[in-house]
C-alpha atoms as a PDB file:
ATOM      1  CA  UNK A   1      -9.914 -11.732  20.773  1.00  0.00           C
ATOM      2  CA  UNK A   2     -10.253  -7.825  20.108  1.00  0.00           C
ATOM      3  CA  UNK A   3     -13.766  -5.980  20.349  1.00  0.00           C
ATOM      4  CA  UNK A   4     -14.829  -2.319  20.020  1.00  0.00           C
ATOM      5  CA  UNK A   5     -16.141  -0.862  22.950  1.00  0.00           C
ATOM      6  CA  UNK A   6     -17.359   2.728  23.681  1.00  0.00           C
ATOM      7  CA  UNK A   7     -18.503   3.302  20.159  1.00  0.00           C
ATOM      8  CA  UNK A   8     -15.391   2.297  18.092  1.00  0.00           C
ATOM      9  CA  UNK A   9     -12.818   4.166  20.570  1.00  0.00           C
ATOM     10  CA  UNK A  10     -11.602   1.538  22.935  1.00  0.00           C
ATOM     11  CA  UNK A  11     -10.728  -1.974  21.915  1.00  0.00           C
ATOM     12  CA  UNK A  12     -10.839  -4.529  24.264  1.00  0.00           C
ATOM     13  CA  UNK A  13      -8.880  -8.110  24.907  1.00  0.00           C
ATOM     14  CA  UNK A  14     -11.507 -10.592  25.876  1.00  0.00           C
ATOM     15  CA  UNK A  15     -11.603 -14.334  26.321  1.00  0.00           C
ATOM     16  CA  UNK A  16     -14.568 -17.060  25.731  1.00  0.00           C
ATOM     17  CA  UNK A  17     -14.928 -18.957  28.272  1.00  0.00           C
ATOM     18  CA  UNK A  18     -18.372 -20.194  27.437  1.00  0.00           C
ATOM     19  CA  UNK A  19     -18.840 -23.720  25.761  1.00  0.00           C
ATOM     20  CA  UNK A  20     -20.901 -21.796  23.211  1.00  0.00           C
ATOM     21  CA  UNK A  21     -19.136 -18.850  21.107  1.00  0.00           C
ATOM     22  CA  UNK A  22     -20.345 -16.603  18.723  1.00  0.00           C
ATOM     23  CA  UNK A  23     -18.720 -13.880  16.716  1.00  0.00           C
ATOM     24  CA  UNK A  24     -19.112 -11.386  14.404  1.00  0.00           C
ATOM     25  CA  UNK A  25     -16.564 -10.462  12.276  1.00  0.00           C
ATOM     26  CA  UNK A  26     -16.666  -6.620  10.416  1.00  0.00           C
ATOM     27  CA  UNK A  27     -15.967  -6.813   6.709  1.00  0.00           C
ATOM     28  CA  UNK A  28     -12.838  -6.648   5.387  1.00  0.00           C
ATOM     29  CA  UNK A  29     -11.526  -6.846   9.124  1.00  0.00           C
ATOM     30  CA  UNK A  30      -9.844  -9.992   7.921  1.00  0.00           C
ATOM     31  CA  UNK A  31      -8.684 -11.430   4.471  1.00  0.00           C
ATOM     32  CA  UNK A  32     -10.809 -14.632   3.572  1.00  0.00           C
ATOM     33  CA  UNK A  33      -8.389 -17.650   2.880  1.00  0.00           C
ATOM     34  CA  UNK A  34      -9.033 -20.942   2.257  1.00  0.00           C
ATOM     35  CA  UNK A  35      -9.434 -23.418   5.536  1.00  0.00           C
ATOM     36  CA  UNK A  36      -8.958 -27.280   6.567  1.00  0.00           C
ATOM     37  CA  UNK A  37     -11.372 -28.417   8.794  1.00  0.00           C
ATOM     38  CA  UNK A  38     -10.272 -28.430  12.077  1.00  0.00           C
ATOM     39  CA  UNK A  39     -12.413 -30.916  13.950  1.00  0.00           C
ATOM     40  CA  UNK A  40     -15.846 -31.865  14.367  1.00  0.00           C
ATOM     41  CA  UNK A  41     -18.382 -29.509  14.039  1.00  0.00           C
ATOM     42  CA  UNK A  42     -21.714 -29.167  16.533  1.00  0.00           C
ATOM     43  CA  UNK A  43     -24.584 -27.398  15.378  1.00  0.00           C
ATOM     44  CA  UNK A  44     -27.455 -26.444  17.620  1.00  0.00           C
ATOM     45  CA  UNK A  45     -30.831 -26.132  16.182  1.00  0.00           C
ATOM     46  CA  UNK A  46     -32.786 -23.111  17.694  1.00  0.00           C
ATOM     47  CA  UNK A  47     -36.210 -22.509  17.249  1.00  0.00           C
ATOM     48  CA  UNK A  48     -37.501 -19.120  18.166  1.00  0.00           C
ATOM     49  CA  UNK A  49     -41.212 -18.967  19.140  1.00  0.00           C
ATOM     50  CA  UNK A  50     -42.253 -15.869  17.043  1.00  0.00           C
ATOM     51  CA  UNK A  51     -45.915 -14.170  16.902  1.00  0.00           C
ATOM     52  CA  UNK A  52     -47.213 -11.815  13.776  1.00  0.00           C
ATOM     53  CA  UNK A  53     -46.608  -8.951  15.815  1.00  0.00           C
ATOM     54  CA  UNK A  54     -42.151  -9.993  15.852  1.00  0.00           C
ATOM     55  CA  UNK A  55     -42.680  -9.014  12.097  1.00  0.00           C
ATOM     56  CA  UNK A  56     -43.661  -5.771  11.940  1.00  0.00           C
ATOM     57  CA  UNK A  57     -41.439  -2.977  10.356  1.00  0.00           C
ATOM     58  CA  UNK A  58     -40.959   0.386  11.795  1.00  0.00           C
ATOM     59  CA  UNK A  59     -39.256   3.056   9.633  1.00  0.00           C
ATOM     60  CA  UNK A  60     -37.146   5.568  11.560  1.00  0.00           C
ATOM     61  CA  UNK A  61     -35.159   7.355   8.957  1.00  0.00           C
ATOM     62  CA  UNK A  62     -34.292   7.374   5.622  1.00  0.00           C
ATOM     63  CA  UNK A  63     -30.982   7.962   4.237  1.00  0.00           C
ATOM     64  CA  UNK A  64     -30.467   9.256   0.641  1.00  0.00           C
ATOM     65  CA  UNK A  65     -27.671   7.317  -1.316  1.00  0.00           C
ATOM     66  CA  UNK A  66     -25.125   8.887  -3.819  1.00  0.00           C
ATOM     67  CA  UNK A  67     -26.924   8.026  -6.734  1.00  0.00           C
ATOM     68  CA  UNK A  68     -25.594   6.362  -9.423  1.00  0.00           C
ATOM     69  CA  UNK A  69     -21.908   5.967  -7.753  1.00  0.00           C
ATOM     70  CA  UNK A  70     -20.975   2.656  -5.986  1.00  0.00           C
ATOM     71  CA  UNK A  71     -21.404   1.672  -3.003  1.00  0.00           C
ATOM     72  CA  UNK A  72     -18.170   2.646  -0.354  1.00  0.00           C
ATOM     73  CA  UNK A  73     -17.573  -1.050   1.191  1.00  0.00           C
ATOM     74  CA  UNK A  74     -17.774  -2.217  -2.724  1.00  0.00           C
ATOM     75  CA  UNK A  75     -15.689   0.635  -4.460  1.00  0.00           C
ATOM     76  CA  UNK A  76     -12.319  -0.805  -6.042  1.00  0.00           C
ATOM     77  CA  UNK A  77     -11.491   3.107  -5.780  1.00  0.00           C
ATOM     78  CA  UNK A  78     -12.357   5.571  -2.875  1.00  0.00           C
ATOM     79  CA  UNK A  79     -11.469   9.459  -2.467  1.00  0.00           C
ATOM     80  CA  UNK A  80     -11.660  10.109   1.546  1.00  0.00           C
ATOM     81  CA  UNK A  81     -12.035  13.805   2.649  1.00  0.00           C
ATOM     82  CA  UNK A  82     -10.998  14.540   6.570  1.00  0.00           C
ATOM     83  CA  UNK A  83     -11.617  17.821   8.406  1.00  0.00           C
ATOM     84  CA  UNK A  84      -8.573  19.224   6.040  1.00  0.00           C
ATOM     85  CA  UNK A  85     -11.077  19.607   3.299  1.00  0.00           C
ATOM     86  CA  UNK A  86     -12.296  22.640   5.042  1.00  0.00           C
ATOM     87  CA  UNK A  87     -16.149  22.512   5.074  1.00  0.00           C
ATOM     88  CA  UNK A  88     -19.346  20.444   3.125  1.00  0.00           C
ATOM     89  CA  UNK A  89     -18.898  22.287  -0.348  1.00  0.00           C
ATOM     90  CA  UNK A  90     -14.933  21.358  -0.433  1.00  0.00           C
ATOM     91  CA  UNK A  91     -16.248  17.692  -0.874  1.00  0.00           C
ATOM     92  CA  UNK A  92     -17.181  19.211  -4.318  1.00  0.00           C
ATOM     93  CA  UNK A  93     -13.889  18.227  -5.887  1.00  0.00           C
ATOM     94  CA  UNK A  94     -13.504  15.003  -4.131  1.00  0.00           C
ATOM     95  CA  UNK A  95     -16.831  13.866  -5.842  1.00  0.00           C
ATOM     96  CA  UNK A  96     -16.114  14.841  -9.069  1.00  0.00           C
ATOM     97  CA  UNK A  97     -12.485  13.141  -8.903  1.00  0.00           C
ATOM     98  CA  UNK A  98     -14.573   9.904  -7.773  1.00  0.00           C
ATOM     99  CA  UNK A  99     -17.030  10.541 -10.313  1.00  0.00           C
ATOM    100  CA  UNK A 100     -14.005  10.867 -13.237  1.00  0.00           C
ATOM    101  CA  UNK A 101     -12.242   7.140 -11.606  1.00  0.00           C
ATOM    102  CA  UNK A 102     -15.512   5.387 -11.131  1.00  0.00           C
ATOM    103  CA  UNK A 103     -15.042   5.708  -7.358  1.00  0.00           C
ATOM    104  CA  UNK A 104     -16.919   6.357  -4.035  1.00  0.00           C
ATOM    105  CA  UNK A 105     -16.294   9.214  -1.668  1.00  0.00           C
ATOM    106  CA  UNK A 106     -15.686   8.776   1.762  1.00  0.00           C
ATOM    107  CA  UNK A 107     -14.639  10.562   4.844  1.00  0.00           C
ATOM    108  CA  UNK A 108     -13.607  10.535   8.676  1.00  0.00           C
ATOM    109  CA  UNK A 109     -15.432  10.713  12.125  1.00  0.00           C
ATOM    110  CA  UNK A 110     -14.652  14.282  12.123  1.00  0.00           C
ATOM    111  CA  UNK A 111     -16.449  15.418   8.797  1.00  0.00           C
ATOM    112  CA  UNK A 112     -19.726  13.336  10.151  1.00  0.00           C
ATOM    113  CA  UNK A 113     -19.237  14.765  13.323  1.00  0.00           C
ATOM    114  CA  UNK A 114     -19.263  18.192  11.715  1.00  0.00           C
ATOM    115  CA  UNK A 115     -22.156  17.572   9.889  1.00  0.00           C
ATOM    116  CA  UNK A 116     -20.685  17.925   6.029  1.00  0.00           C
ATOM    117  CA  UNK A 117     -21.142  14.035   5.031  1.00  0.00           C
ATOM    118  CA  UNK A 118     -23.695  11.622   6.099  1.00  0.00           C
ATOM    119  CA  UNK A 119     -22.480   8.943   8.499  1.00  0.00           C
ATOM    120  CA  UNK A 120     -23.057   6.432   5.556  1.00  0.00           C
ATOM    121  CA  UNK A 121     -19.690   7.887   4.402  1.00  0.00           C
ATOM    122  CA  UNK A 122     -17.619   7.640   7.377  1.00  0.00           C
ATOM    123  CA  UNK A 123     -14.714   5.239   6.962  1.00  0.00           C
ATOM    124  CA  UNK A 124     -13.464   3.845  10.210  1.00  0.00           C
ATOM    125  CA  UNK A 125     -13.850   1.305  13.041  1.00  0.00           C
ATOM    126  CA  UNK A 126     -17.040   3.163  13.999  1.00  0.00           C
ATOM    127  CA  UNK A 127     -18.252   3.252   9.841  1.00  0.00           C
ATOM    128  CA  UNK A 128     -17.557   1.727   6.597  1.00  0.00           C
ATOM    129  CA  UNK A 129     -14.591  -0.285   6.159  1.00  0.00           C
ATOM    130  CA  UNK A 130     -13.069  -0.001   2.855  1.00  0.00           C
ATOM    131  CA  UNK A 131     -11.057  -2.780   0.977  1.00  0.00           C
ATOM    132  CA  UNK A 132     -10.297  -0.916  -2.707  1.00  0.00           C
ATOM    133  CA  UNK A 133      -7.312  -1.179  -5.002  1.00  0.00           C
ATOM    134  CA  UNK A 134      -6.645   2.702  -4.144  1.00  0.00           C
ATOM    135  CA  UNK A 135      -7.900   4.426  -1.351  1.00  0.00           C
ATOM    136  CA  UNK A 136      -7.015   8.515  -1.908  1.00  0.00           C
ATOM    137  CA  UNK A 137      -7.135  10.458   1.429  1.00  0.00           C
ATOM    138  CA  UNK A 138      -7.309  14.281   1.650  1.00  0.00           C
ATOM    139  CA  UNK A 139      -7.323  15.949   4.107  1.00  0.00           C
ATOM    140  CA  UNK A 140      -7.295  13.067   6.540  1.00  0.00           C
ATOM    141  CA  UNK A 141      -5.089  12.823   9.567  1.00  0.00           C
ATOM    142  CA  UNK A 142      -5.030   9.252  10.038  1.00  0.00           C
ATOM    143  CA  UNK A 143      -6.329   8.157  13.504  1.00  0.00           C
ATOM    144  CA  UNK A 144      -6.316   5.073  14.406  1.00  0.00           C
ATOM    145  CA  UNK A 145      -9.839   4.408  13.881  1.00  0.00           C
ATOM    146  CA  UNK A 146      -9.649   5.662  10.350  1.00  0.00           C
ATOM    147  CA  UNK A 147      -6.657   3.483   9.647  1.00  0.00           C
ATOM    148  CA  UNK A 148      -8.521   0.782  10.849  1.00  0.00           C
ATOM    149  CA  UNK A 149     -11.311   1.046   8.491  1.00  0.00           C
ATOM    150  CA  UNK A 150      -9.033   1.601   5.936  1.00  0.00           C
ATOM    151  CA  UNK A 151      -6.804  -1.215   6.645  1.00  0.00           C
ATOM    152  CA  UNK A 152      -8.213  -3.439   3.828  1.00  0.00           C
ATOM    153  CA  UNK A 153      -7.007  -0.529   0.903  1.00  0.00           C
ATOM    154  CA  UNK A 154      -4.436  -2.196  -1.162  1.00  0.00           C
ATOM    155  CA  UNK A 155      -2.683   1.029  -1.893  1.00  0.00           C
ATOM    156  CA  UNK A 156      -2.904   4.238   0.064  1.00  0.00           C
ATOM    157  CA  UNK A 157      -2.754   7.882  -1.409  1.00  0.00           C
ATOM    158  CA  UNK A 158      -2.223  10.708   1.085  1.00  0.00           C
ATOM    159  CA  UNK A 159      -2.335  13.921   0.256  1.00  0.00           C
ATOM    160  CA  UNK A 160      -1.716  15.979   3.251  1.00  0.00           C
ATOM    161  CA  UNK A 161      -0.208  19.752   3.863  1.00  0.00           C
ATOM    162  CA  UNK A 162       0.920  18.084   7.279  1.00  0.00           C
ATOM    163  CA  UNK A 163       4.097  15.793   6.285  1.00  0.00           C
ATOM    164  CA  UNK A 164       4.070  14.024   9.595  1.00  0.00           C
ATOM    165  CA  UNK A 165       0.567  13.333   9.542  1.00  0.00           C
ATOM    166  CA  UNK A 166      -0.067   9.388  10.749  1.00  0.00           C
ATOM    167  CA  UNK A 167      -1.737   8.873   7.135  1.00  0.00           C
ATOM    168  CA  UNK A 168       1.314  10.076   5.480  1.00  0.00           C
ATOM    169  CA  UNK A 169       3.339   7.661   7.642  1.00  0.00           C
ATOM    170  CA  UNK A 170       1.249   5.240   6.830  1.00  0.00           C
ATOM    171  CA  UNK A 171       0.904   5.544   3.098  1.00  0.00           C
ATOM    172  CA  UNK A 172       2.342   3.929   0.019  1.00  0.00           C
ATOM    173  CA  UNK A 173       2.219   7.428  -1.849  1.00  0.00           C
ATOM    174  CA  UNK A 174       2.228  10.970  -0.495  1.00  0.00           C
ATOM    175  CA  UNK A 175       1.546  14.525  -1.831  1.00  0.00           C
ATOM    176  CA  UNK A 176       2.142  16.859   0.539  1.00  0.00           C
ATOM    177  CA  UNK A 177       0.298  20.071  -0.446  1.00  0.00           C
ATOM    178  CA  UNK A 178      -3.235  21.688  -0.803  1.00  0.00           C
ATOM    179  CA  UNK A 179      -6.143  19.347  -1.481  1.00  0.00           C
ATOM    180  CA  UNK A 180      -7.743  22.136  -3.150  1.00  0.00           C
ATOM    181  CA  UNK A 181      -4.447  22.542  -5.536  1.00  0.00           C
ATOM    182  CA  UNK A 182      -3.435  19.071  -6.146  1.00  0.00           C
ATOM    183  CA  UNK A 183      -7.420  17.043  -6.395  1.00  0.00           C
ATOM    184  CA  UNK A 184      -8.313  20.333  -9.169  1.00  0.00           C
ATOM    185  CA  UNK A 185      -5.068  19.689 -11.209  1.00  0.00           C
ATOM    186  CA  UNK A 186      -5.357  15.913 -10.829  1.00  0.00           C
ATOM    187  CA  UNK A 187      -8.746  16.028 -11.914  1.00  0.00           C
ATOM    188  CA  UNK A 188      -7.944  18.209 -15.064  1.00  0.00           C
ATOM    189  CA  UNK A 189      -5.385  15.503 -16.165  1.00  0.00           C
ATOM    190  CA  UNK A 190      -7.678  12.827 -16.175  1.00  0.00           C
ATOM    191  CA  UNK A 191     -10.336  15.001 -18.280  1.00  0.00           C
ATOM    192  CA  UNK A 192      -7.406  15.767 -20.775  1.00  0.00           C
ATOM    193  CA  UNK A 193      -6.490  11.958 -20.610  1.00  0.00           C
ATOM    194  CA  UNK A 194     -10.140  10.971 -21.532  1.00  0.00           C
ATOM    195  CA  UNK A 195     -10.501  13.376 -24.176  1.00  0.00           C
END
């Protein structure tokens, strides 16, 4: 099996050896499919011994969410923003593009790292991972730990200045110009198209 290590930036090839396994699985790591059972099943019962004081709540943050706009693990549409976008105010188009397609807006390590999104956008092995019909990236560069998160997009929209970018090489569609150029115009389509 594969696990993350180091905080999403190392995976690892491990082996149970244990008689007793247990695994986590990330969503949309894997596609669900029907099964056959494959033998015999053994359940343990567990029993935790638990006291009053097991149950109490601390809270150590609170996160504000996007509002009205759906959630980014459960968008069928997702506009991604990567360090390309240039800063926290160029996310302004991104929203309202997500906004006009019913979508969610994500982004990369970098942007949280940077301090323009919240890390409850962050796409990757480390964040969210996305599964949507259409997944449009701007600005995004495409490492690996992005592409991972992303894996689950059934179509992939890059739209890049950077032609050899690993997201462009990756993706079923490319636009390779200015974010700032290309989301506007797109953007102003749609309103004409919904007028």
């Amino acid at each position: 099996m594969t696990r993350l290590r180091w905080g999403g930036s190392l995976l690892e090839e491990a082996r149970l050896n244990g008689s007793t396994k247990l695994l986590t699985v990330a969503p949309h790591a894997v596609a669900a499919e029907e099964t056959t059972p494959a033998g015999e099943l053994v359940v343990n019962t567990f029993t935790p011994a638990l006291t009053d004081k097991d149950f109490r709540v601390r809270v150590t943050s609170r996160v504000e969410t996007g509002g009205d706009r759906v959630s980014l693990g459960e968008a069928k549409l997702v506009v991604g923003g990567g360090r390309g976008v240039g800063s926290a105010e160029g996310f302004r188009v991104l929203e309202e593009l997500a906004d006009l397609l019913g979508g969610a807006v994500g982004c990369s390590r970098a942007v949280t790292s940077l301090g323009w999104r919240p890390h409850a956008d962050q796409i990757g092995q480390t964040g969210t991972r996305i599964a949507p019909e259409l997944y449009i990236a701007c600005g995004v560069s495409g490492a690996i730990q992005h592409l991972v998160g992303a894996k689950g997009a059934k179509r992939l929209l890059a739209i890049n200045t950077d032609p050899e970018a690993p997201i462009v090489t990756k993706a079923d569609y490319a636009i390779i110009g200015d974010l700032h150029q290309v989301i506007p115009a797109l953007s102003a389509e749609i309103k004409k198209k919904k007028a």
